[in-house]
N, C-alpha and C. Protein backbone atom coordinates (compact mmCIF):
# COMPACT_ATOMS: atom_id res chain seq x y z
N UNK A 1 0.84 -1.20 0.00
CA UNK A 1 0.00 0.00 0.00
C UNK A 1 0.87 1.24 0.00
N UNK A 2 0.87 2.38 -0.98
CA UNK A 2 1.50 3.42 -0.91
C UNK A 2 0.58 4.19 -0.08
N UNK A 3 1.94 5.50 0.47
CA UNK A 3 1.43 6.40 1.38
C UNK A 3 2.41 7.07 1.73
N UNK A 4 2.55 8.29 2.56
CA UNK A 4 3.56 9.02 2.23
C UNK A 4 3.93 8.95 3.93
N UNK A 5 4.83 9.33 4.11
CA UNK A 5 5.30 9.27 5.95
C UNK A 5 6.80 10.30 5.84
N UNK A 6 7.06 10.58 7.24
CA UNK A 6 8.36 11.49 7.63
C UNK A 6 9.16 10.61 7.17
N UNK A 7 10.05 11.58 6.60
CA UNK A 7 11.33 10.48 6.61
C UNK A 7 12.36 10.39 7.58
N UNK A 8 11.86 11.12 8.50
CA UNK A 8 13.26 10.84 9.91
C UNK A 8 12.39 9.22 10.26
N UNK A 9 11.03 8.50 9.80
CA UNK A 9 11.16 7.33 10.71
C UNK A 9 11.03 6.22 9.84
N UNK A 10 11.70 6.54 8.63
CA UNK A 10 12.25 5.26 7.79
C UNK A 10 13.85 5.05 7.69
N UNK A 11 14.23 3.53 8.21
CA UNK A 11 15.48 3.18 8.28
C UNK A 11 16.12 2.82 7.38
N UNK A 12 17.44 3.44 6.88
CA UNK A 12 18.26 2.63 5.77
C UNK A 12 18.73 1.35 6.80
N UNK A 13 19.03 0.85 4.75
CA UNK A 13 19.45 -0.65 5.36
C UNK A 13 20.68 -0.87 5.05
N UNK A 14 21.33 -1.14 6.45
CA UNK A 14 22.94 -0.74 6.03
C UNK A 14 23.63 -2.45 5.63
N UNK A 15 22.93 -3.44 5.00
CA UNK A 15 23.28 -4.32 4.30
C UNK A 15 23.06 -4.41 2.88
N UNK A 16 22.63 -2.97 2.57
CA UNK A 16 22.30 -2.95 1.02
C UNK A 16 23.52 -2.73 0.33
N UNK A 17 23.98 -3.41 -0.76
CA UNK A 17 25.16 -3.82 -1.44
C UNK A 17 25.38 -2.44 -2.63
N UNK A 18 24.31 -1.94 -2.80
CA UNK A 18 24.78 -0.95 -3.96
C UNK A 18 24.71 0.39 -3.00
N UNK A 19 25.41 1.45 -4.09
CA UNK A 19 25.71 2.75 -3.41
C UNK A 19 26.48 3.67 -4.57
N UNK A 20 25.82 5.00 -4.51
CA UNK A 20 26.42 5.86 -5.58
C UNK A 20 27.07 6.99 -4.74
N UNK A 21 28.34 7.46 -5.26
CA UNK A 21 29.26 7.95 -4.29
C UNK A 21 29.41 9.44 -5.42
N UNK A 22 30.08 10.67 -4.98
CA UNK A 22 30.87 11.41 -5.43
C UNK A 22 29.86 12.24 -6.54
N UNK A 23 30.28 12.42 -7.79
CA UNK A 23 29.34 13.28 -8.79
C UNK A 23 28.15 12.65 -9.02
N UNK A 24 28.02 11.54 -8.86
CA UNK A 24 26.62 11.01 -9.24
C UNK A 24 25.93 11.04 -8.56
N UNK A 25 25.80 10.54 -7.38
CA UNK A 25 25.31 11.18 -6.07
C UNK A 25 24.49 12.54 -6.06
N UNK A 26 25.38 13.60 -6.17
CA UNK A 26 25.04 14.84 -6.48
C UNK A 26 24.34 15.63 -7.29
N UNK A 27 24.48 14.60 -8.55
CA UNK A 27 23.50 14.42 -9.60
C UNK A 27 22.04 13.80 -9.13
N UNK A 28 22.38 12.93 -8.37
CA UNK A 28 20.51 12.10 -7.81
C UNK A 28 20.39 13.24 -6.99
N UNK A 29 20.73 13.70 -6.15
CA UNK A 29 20.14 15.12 -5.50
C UNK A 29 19.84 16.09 -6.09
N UNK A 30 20.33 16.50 -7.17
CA UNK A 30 19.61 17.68 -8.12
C UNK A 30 18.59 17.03 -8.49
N UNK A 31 18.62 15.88 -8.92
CA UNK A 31 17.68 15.45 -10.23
C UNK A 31 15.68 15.72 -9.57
N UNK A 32 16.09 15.31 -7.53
CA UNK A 32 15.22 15.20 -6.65
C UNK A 32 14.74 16.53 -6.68
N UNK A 33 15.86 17.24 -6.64
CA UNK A 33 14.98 18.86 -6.10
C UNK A 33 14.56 19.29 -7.46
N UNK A 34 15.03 18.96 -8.41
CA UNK A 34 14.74 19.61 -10.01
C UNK A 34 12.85 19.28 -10.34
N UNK A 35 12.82 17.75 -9.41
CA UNK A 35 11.51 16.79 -10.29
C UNK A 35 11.26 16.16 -9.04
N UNK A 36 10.39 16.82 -7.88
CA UNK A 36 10.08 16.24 -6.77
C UNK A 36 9.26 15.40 -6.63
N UNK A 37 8.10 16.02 -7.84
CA UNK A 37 6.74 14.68 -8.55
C UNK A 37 6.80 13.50 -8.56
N UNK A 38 8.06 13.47 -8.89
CA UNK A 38 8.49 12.06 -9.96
C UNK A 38 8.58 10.92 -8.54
N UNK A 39 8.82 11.60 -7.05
CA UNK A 39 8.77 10.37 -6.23
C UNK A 39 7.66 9.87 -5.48
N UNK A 40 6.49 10.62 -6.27
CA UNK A 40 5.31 10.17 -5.82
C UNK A 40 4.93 9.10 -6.50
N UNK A 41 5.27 8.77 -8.07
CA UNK A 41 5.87 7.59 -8.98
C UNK A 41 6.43 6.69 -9.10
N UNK A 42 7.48 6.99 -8.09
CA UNK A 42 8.32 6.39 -7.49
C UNK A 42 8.79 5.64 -6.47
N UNK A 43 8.01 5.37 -5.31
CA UNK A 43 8.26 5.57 -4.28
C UNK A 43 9.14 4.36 -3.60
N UNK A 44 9.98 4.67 -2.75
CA UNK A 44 10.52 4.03 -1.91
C UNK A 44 9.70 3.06 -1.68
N UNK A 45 10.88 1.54 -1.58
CA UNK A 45 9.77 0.16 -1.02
C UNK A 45 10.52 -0.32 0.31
N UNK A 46 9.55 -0.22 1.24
CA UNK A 46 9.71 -0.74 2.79
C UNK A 46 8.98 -1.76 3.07
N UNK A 47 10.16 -2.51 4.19
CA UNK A 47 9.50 -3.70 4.44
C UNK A 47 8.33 -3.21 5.99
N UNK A 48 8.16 -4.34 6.76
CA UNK A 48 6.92 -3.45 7.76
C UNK A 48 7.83 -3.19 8.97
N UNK A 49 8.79 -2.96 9.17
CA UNK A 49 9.47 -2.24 10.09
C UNK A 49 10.50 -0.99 9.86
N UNK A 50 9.67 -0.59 8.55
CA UNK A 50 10.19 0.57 7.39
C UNK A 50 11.54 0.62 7.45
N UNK A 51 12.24 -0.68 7.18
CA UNK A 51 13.82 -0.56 6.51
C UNK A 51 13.61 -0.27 4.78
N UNK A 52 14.31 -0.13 4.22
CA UNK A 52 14.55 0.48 2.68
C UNK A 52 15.21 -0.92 2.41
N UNK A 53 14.13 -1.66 1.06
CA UNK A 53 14.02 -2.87 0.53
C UNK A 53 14.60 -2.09 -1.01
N UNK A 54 14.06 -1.20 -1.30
CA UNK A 54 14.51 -0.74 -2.65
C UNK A 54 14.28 0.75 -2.37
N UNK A 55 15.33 1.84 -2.51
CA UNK A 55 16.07 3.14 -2.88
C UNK A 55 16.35 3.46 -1.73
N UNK A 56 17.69 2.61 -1.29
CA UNK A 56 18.26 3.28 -0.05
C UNK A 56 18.97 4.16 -0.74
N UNK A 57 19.74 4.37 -1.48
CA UNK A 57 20.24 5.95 -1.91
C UNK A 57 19.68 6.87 -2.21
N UNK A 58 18.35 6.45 -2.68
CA UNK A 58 17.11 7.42 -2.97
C UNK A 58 16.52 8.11 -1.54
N UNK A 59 16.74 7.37 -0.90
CA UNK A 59 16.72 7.94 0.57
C UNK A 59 17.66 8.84 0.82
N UNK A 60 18.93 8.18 0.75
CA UNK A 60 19.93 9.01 1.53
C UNK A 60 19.65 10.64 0.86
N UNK A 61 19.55 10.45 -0.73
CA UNK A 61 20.08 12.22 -1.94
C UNK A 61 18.52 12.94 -0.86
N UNK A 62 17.59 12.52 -1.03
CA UNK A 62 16.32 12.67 -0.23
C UNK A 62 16.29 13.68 0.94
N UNK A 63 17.49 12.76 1.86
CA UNK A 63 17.80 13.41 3.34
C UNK A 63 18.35 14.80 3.03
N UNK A 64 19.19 14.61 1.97
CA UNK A 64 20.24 15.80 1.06
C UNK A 64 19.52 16.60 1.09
N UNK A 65 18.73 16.46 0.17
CA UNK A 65 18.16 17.68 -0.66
C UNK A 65 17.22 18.48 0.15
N UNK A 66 16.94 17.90 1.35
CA UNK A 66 16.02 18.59 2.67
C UNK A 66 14.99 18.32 2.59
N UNK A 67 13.97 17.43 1.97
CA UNK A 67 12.77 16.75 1.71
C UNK A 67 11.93 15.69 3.10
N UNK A 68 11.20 16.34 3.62
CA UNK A 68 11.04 15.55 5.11
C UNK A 68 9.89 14.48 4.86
N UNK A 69 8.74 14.67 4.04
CA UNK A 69 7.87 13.53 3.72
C UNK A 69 8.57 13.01 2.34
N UNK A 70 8.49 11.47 2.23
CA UNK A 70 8.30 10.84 1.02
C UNK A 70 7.48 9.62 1.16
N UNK A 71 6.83 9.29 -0.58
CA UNK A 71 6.04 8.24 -0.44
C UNK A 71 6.91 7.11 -0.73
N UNK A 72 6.05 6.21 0.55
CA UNK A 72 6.90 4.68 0.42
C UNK A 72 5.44 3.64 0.29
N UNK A 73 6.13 2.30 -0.37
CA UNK A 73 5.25 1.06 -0.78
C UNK A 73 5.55 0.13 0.21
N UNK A 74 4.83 -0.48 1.51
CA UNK A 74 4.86 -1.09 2.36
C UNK A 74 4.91 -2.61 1.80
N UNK A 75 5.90 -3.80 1.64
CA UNK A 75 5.77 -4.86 1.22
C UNK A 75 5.61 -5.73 2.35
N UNK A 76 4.67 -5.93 2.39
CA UNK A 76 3.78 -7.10 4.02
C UNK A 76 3.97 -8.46 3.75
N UNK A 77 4.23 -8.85 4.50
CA UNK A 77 4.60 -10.47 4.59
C UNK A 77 5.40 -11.37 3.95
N UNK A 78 6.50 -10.69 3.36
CA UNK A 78 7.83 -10.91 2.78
C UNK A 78 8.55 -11.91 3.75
N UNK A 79 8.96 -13.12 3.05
CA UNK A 79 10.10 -13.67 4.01
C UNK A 79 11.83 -13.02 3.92
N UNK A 80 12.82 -13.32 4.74
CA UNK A 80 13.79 -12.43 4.37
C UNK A 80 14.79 -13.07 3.36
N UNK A 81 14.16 -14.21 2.64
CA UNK A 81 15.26 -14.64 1.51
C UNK A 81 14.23 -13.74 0.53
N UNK A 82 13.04 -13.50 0.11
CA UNK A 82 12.49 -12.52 -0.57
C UNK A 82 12.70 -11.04 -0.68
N UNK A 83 12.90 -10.38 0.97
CA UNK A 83 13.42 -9.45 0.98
C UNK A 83 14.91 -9.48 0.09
N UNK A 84 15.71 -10.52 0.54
CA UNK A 84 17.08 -10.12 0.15
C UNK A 84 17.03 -10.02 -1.41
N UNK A 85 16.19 -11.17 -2.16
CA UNK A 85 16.17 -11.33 -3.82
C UNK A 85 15.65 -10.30 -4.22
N UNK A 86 15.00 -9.22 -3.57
CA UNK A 86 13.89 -8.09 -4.33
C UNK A 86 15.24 -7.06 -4.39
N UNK A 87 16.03 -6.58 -2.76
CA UNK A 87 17.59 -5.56 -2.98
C UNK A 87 18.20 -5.84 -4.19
N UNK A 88 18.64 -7.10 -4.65
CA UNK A 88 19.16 -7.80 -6.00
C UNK A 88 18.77 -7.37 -6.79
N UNK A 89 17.14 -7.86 -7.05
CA UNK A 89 16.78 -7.59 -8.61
C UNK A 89 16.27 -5.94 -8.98
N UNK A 90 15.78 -5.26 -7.96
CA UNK A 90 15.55 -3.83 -7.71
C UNK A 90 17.05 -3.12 -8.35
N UNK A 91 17.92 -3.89 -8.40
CA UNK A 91 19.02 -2.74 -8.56
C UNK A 91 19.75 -3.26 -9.86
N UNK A 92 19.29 -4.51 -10.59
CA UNK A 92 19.85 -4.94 -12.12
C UNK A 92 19.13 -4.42 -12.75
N UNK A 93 20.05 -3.60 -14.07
CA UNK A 93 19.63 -3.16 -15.20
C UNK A 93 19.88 -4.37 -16.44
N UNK A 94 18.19 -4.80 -16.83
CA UNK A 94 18.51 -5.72 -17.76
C UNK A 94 18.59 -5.33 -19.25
N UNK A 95 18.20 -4.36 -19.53
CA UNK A 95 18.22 -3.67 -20.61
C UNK A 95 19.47 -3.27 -20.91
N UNK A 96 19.55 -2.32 -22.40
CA UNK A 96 20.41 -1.68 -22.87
C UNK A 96 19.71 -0.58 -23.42
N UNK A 97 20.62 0.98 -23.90
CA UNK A 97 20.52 2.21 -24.45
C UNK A 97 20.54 1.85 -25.70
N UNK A 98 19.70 2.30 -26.43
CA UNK A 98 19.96 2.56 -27.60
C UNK A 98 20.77 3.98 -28.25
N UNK A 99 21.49 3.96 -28.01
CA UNK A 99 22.64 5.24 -28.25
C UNK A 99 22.55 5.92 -29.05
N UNK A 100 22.03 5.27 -30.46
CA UNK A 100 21.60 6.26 -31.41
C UNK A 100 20.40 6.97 -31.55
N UNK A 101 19.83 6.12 -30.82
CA UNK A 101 18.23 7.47 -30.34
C UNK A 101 18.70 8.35 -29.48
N UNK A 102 19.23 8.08 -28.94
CA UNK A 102 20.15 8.90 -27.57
C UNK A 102 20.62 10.14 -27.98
N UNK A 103 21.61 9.76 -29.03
CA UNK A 103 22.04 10.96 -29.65
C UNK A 103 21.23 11.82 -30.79
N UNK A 104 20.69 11.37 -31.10
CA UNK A 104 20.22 12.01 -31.96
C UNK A 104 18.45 12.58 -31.73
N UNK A 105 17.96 11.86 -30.43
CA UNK A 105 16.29 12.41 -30.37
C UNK A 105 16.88 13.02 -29.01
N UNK A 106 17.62 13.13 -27.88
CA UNK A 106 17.51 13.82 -26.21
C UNK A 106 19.08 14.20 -26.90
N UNK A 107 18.40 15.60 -25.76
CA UNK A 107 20.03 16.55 -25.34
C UNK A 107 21.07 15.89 -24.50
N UNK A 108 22.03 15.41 -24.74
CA UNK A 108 23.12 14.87 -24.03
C UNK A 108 23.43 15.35 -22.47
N UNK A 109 23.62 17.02 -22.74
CA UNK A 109 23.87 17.89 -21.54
C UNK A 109 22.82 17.23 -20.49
N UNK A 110 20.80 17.08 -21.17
CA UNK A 110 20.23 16.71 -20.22
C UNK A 110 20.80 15.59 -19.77
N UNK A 111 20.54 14.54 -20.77
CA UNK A 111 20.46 13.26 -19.79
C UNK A 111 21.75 13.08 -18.87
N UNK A 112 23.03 13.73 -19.28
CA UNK A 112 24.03 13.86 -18.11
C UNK A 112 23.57 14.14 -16.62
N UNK A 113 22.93 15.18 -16.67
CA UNK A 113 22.06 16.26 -16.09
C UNK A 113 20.90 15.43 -14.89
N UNK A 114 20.58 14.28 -15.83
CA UNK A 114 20.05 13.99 -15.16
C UNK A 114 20.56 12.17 -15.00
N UNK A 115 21.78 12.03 -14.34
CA UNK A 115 22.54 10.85 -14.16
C UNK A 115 22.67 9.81 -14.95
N UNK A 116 22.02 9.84 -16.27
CA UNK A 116 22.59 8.88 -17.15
C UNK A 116 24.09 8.88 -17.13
N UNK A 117 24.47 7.88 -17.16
CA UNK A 117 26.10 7.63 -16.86
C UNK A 117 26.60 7.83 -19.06
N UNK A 118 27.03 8.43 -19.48
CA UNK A 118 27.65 8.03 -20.88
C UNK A 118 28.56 8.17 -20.89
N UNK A 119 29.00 6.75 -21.19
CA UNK A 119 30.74 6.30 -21.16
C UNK A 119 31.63 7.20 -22.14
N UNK A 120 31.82 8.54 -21.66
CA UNK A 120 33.15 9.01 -22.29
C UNK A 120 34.00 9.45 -21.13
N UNK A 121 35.32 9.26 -21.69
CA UNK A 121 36.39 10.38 -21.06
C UNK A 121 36.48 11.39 -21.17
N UNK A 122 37.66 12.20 -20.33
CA UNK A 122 37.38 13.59 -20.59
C UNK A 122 38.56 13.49 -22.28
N UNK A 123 39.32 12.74 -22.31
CA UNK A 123 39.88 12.91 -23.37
C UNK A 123 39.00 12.49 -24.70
N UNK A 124 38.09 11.83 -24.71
CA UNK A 124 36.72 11.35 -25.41
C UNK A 124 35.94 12.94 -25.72
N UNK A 125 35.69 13.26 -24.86
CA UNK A 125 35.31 14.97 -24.81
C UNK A 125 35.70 15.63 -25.61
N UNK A 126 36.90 15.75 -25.07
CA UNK A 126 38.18 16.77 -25.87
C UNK A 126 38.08 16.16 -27.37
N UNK A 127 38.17 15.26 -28.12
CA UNK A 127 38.31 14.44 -29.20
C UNK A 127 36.96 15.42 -29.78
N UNK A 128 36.27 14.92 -29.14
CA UNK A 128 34.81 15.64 -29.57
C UNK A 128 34.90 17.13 -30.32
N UNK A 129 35.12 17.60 -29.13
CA UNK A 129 35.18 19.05 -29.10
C UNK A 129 35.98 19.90 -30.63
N UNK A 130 37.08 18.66 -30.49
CA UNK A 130 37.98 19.11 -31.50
C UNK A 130 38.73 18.04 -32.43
N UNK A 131 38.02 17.88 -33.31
CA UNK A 131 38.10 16.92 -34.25
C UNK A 131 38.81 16.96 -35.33
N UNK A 132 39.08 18.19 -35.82
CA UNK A 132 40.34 18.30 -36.63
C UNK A 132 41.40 18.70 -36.03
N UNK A 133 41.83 18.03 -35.28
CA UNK A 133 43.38 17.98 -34.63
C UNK A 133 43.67 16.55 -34.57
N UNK A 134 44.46 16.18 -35.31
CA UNK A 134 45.48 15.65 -36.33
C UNK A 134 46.82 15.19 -35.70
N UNK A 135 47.13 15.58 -34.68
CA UNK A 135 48.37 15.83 -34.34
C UNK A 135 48.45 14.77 -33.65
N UNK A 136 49.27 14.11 -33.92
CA UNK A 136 49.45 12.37 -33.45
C UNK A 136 51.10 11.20 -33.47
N UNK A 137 51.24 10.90 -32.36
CA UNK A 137 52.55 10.29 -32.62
C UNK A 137 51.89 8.77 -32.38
N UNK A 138 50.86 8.44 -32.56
CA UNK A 138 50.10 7.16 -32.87
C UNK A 138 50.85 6.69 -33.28
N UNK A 139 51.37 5.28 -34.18
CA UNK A 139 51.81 4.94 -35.07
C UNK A 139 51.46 2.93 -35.18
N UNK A 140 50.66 3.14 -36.64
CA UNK A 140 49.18 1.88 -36.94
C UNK A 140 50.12 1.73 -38.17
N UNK A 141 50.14 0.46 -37.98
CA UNK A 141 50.19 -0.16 -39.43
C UNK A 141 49.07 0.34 -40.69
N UNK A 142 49.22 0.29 -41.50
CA UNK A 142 47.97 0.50 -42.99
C UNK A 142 48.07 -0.38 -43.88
N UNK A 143 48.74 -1.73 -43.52
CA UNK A 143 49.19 -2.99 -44.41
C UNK A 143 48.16 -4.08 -43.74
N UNK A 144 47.66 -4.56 -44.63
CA UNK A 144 46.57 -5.61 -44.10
C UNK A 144 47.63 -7.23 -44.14
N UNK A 145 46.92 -7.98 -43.37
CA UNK A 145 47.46 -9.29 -43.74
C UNK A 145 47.06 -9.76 -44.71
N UNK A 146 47.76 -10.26 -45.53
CA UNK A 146 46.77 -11.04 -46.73
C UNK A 146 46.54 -12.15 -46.53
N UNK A 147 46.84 -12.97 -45.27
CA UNK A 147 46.97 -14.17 -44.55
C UNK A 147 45.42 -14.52 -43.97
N UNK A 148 44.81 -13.35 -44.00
CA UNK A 148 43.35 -13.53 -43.48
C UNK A 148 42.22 -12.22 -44.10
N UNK A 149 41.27 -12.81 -44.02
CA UNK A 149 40.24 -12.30 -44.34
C UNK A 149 39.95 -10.88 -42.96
N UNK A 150 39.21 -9.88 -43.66
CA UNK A 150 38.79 -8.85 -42.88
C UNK A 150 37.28 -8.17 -43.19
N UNK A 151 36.65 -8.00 -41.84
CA UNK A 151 36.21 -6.80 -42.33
C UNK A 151 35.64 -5.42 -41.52
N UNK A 152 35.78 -4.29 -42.01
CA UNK A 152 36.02 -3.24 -41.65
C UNK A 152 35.22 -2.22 -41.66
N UNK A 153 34.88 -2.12 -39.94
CA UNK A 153 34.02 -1.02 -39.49
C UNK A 153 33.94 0.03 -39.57
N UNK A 154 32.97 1.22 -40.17
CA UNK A 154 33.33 2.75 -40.27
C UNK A 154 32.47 3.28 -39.32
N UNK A 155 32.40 4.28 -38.50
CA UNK A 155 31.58 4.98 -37.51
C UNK A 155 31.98 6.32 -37.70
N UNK A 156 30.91 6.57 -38.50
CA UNK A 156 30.62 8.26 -38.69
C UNK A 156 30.36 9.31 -37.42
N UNK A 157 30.07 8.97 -36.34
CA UNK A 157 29.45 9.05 -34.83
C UNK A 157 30.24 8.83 -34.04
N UNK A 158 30.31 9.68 -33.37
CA UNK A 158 31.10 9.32 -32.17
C UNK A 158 30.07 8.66 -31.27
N UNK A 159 28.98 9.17 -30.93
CA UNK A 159 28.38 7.68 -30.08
C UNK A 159 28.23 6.55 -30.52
N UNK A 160 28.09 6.45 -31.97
CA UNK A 160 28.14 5.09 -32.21
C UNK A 160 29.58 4.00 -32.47
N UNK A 161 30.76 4.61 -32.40
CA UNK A 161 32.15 4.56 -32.11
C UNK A 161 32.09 4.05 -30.44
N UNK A 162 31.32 4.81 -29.23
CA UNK A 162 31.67 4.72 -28.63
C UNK A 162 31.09 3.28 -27.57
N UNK A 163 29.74 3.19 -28.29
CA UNK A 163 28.76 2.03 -28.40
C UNK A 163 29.52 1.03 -29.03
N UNK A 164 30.17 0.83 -29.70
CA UNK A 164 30.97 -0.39 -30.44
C UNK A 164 32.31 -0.84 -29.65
N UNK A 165 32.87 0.58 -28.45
CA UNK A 165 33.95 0.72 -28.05
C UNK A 165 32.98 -0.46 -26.67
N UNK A 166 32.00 -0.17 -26.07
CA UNK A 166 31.74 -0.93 -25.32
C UNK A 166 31.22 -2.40 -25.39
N UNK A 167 30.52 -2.62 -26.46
CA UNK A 167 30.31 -3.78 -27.55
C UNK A 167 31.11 -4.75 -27.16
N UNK A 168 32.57 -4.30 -27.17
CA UNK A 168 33.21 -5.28 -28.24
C UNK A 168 34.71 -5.16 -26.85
N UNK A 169 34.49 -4.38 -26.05
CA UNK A 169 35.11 -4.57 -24.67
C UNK A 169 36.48 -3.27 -25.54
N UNK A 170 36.57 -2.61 -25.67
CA UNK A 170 37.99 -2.42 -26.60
C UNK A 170 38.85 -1.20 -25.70
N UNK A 171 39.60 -1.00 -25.54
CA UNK A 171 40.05 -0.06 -24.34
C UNK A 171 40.48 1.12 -25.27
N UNK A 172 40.34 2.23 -24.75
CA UNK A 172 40.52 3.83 -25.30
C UNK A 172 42.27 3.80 -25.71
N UNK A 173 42.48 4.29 -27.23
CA UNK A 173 43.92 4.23 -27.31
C UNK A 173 44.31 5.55 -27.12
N UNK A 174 45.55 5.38 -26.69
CA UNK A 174 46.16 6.54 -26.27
C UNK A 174 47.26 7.08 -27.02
N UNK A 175 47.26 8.48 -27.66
CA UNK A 175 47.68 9.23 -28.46
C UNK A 175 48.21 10.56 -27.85
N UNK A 176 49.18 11.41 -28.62
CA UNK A 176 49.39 12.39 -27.64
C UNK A 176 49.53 13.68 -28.69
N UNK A 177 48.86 15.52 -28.46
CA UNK A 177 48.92 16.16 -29.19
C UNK A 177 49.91 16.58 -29.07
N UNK A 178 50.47 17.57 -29.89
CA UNK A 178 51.67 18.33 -30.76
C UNK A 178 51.86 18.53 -29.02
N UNK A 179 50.84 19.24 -28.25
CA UNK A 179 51.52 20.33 -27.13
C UNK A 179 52.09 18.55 -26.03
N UNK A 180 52.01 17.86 -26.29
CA UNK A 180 52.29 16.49 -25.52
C UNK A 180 51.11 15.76 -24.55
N UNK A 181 50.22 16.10 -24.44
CA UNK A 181 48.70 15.92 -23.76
C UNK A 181 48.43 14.54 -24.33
N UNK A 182 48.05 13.30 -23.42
CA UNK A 182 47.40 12.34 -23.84
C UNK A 182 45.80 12.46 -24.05
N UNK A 183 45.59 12.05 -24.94
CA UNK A 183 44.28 11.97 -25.36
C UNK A 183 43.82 10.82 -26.41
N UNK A 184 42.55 10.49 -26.24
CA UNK A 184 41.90 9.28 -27.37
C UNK A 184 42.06 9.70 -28.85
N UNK A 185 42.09 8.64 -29.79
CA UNK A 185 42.71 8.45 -31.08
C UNK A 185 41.45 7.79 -31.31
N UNK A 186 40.77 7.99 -32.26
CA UNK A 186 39.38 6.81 -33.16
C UNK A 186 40.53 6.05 -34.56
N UNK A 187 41.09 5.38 -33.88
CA UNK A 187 42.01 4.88 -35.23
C UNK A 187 41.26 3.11 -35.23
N UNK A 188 41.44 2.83 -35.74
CA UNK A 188 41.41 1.00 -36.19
C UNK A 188 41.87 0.05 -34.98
N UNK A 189 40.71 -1.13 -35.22
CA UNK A 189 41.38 -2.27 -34.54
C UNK A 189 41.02 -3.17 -34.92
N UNK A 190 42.13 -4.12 -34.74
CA UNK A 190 41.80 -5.69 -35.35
C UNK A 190 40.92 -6.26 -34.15
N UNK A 191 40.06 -7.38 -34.30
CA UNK A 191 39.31 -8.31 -33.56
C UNK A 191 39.68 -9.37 -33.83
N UNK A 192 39.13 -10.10 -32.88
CA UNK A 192 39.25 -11.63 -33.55
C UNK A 192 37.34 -12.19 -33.92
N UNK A 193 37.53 -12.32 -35.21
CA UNK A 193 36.66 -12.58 -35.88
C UNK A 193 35.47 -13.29 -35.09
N UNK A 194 35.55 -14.50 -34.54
CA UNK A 194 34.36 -15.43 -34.08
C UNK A 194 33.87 -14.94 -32.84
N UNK A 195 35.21 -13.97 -32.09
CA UNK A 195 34.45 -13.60 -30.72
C UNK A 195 33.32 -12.52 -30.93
N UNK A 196 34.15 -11.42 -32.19
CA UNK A 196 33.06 -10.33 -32.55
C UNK A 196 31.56 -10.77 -32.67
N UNK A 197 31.70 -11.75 -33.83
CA UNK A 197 30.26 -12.81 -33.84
C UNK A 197 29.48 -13.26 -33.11
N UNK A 198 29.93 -13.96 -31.76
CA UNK A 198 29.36 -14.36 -30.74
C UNK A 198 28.61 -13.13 -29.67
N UNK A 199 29.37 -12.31 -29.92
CA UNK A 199 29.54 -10.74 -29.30
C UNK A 199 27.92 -10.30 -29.54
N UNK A 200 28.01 -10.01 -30.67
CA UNK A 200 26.96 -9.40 -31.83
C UNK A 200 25.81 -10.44 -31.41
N UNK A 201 25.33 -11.47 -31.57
CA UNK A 201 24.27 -12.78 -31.77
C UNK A 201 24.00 -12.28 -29.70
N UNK A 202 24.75 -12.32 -29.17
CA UNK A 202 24.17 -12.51 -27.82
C UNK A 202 23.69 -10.68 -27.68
N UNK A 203 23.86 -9.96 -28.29
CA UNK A 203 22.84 -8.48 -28.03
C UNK A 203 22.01 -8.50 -29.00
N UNK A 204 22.19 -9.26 -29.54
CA UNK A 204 20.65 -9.78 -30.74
C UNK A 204 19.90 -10.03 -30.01
């Protein structure tokens, strides 16, 4: 049953395994005071001795942001191997982004804005920012094997570069400009063929 109560007399649960620390954090506290609605939608799930079964951090940014009522969902007659499997599955994301709607239908700044995590660096940034700079002591082969077959990815996009960068597990290469600054390079990489495949078929 939802309903709304003080929040000085709901308890975190200090065996809950997840926790957002530092800028993100800070980010769930804006996002609270920005869109206070949204936790009437939302609400905190307590078991009946109002410990926090699901959004103990949603609690904590909560306490932050100076918010003294919130609504919570009372889950009654839970055993505690249920309690523990609901903390679990309450906090897996089974899905995936589609990145190219991402980029191209929502403002980036927002969804930053509002804690979407998007995997860039700040040297990923910088790349961004400034794309004709050239200046590179990289140094890639441009000779193929003729020993094997290839074939070869183009990404017009940097999110979709950067979506393939997570895909396919591939670590940010490191390049350095004229002034000596390390920063990311979008240059080429070999794979190994059958893992890419297997890769690809299991996000199918």
């Amino acid at each position: 049953m939802k309903k709304q109560i003080d929040v000085k007399n709901i308890k975190e649960n200090p065996e809950n395994p997840r926790y957002i620390k530092d800028e993100r954090f800070d980010k769930l506290v804006k996002s609270i005071k920005d869109f206070p609605d949204m936790l009437e939608k939302r609400p905190l799930v307590l078991d009946e001795n109002k410990m926090v079964l699901g959004g103990n951090m949603r609690l904590k940014a909560i306490k932050k942001a100076g918010i003294k009522k919130v609504w919570v969902d009372i889950a009654k007659g839970w055993s505690d191997d249920q309690k523990k499997e609901f903390i679990i599955k309450d906090n897996i994301g089974y899905g995936e982004w589609d990145w190219d709607i991402l980029a191209n239908e929502w403002d980036m700044d927002a969804l930053d804005n509002w804690g979407l995590e998007v995997f860039m660096s700040e040297d990923d940034i910088e790349e961004m920012k400034n794309p004709e700079n050239e200046d590179t002591d990289f140094a890639f082969s441009q000779e193929l094997d003729d020993e094997c077959n290839y074939v070869v990815l183009k990404f017009n996009k940097d999110i979709d570069w950067l979506q393939a960068k997570t895909l396919f597990g591939l670590k940010t290469v490191r390049s350095k400009r004229a002034v000596g600054k390390s920063w990311s390079k979008g240059v080429g990489r070999v794979l190994d063929g059958i893992e890419a495949i297997k890769k690809i078929q299991n996000e199918s």
